[in-house]
PDB file of N, CA and C in Angstrom:
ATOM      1  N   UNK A   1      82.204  33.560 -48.807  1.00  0.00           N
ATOM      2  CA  UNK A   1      82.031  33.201 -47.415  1.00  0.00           C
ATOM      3  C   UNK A   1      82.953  32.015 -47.111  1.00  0.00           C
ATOM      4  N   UNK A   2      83.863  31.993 -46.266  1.00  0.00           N
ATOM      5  CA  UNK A   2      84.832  31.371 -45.730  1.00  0.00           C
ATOM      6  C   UNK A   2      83.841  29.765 -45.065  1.00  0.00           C
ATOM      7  N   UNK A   3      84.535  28.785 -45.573  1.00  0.00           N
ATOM      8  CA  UNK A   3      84.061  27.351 -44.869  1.00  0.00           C
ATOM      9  C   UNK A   3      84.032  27.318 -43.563  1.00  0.00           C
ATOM     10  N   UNK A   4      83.425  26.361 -43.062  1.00  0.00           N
ATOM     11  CA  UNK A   4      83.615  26.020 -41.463  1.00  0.00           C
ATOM     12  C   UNK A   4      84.660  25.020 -41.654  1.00  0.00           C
ATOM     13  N   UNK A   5      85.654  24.924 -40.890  1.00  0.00           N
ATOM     14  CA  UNK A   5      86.446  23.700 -40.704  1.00  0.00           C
ATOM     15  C   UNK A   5      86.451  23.204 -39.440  1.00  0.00           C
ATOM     16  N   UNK A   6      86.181  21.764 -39.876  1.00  0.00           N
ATOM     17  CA  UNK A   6      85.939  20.924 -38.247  1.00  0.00           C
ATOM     18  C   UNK A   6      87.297  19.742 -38.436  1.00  0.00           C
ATOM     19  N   UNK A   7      87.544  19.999 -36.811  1.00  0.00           N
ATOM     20  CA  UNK A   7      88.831  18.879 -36.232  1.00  0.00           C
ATOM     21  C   UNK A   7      88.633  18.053 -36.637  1.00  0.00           C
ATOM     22  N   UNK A   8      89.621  17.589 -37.272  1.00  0.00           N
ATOM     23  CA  UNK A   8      90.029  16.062 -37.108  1.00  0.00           C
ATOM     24  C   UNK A   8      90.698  15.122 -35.958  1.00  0.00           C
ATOM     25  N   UNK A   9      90.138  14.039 -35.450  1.00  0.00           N
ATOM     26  CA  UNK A   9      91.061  13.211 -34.387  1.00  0.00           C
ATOM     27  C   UNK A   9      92.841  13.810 -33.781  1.00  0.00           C
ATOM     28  N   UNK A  10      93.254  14.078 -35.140  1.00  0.00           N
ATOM     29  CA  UNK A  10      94.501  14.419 -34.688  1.00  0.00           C
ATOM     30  C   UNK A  10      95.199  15.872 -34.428  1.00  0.00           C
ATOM     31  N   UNK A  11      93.748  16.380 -34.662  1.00  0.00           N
ATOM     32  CA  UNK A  11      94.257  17.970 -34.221  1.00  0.00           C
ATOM     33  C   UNK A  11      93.391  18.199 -32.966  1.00  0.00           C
ATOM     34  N   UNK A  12      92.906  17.466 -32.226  1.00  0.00           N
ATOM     35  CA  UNK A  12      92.510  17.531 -30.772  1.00  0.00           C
ATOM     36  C   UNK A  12      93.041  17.086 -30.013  1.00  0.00           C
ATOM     37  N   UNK A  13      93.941  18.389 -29.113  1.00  0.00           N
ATOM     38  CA  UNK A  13      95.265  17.850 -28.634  1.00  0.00           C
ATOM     39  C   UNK A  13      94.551  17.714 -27.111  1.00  0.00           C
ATOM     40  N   UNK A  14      93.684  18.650 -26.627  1.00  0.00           N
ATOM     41  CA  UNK A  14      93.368  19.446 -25.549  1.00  0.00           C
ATOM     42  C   UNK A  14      92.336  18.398 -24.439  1.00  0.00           C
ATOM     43  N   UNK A  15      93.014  17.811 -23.353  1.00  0.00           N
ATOM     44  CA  UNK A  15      92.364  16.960 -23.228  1.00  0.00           C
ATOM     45  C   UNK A  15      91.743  17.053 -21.712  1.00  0.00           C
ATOM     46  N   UNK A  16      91.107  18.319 -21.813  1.00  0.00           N
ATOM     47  CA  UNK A  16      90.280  18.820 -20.795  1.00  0.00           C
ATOM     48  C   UNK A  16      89.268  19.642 -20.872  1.00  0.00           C
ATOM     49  N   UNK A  17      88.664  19.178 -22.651  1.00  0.00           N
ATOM     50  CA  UNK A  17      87.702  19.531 -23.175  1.00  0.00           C
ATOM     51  C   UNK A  17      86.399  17.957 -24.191  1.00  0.00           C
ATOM     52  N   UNK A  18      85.651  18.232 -24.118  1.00  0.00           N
ATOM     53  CA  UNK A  18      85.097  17.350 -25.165  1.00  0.00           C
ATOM     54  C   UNK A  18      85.695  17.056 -26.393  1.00  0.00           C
ATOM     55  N   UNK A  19      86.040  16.189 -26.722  1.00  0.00           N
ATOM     56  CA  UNK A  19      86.337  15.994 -28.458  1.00  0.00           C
ATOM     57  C   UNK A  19      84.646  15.776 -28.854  1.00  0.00           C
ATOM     58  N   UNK A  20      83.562  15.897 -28.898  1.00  0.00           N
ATOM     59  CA  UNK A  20      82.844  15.949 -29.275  1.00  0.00           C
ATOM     60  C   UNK A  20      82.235  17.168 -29.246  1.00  0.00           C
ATOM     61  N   UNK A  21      81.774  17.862 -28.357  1.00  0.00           N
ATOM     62  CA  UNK A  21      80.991  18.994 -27.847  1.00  0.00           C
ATOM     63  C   UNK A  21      81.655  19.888 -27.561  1.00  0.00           C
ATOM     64  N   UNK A  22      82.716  19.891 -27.021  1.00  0.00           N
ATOM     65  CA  UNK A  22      83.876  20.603 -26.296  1.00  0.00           C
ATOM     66  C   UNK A  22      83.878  21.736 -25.264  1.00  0.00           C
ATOM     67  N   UNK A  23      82.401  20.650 -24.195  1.00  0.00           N
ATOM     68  CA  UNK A  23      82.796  21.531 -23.166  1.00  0.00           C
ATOM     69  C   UNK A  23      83.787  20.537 -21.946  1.00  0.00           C
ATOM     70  N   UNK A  24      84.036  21.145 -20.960  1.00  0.00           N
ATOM     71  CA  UNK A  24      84.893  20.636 -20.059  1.00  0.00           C
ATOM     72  C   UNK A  24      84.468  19.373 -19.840  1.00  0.00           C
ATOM     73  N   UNK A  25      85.786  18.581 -19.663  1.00  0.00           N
ATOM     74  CA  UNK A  25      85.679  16.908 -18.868  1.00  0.00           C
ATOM     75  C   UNK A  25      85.960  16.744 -17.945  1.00  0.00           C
ATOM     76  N   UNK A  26      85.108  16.730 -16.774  1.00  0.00           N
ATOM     77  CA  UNK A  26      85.308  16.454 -15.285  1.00  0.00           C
ATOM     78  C   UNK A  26      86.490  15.716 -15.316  1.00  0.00           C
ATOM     79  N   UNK A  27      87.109  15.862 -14.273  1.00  0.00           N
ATOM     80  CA  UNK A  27      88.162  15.965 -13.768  1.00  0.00           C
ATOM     81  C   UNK A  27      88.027  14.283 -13.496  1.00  0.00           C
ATOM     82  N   UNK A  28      86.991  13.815 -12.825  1.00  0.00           N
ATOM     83  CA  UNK A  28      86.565  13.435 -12.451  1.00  0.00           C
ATOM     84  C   UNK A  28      86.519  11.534 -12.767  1.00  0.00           C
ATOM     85  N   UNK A  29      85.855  11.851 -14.424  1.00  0.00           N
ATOM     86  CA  UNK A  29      85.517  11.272 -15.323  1.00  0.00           C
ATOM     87  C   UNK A  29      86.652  10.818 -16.299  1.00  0.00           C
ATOM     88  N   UNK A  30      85.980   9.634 -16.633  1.00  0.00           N
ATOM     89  CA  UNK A  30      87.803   8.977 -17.478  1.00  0.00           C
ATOM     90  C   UNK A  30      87.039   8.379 -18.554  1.00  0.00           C
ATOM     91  N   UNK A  31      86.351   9.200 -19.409  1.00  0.00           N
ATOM     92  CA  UNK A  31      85.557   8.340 -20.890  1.00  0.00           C
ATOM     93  C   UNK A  31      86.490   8.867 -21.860  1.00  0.00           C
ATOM     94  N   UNK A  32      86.536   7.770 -22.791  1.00  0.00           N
ATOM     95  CA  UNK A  32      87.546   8.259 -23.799  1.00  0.00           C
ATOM     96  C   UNK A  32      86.114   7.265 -25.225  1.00  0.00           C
ATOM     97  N   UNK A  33      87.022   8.034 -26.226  1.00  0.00           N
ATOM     98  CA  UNK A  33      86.553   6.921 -27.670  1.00  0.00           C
ATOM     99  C   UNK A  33      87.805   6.832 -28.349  1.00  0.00           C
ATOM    100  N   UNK A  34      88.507   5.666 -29.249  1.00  0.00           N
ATOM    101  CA  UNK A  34      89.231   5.724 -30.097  1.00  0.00           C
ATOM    102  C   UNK A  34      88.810   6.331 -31.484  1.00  0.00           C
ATOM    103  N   UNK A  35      89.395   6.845 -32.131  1.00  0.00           N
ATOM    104  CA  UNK A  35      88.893   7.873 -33.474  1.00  0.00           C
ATOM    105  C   UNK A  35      89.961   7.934 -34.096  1.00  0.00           C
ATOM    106  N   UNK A  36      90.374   7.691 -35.146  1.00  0.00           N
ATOM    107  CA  UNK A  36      91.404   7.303 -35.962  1.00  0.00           C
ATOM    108  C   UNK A  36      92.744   6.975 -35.947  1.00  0.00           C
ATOM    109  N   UNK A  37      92.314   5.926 -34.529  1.00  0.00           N
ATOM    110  CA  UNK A  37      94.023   5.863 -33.738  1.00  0.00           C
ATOM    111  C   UNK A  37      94.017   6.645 -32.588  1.00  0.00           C
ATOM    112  N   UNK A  38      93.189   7.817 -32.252  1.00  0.00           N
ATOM    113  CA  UNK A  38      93.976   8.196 -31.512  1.00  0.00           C
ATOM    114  C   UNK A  38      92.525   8.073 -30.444  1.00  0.00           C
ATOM    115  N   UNK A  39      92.896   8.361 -29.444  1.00  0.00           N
ATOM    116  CA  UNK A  39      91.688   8.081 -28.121  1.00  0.00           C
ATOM    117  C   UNK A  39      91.559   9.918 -27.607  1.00  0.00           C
ATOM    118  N   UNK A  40      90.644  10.048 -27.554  1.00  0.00           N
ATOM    119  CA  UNK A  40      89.807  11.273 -27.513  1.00  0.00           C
ATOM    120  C   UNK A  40      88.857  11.273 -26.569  1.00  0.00           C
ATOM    121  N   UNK A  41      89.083  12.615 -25.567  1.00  0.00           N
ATOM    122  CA  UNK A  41      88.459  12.391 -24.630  1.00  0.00           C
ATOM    123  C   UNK A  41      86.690  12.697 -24.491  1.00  0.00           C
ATOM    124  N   UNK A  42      85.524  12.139 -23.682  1.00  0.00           N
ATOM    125  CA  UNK A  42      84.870  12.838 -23.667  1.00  0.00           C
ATOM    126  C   UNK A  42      84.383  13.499 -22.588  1.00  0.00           C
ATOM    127  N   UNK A  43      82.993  14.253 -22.213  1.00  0.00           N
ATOM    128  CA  UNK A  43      82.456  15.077 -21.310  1.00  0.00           C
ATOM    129  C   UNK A  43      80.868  14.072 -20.353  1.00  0.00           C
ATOM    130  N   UNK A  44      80.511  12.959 -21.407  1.00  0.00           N
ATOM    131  CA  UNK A  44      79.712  12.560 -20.672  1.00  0.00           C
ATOM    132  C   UNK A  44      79.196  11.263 -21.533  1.00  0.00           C
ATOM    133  N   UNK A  45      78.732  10.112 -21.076  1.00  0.00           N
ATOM    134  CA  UNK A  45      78.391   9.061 -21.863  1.00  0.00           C
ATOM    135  C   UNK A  45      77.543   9.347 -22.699  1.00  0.00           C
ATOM    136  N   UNK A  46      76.546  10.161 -22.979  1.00  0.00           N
ATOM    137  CA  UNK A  46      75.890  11.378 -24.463  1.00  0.00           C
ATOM    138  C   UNK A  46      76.955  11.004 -25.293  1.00  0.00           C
ATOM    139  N   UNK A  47      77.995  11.968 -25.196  1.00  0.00           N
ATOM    140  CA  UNK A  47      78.647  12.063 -26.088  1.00  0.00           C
ATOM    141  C   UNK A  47      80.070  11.090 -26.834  1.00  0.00           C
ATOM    142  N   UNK A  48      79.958  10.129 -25.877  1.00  0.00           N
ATOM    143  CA  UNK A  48      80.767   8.335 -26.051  1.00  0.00           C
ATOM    144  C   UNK A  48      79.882   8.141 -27.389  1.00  0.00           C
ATOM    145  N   UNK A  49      78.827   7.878 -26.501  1.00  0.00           N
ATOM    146  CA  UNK A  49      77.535   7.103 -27.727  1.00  0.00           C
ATOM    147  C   UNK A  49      77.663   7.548 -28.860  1.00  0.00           C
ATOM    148  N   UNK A  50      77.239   9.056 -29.116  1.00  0.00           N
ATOM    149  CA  UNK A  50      77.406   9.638 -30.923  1.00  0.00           C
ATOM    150  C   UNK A  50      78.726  10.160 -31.500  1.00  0.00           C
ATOM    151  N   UNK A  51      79.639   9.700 -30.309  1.00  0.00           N
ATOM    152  CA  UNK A  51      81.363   9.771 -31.153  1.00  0.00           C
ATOM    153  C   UNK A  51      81.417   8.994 -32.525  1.00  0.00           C
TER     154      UNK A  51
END
């Protein structure tokens, strides 16, 4: 049975999705977290907090 592989900071290029959850980030909304250098967007202060 094949592993799950989960992103790393630097393979989340897509920045009109959660880097956490990865559903859409309002347009709207401008939350980011830094994560190994690089700043990653998120979808809602939920998901700031347990970045």
């Amino acid at each position: 049975m094949p592993s799950q592989v989960t992103p790393t900071a630097t393979e989340h290029t897509d920045k009109d999705t959660c880097f956490h959850c990865g559903l859409p980030v309002p347009p709207s909304l401008d939350l980011a977290v830094t994560i190994d250098g690089h700043e990653q967007p998120m979808c809602c202060h939920g998901c700031q907090a347990v970045a």
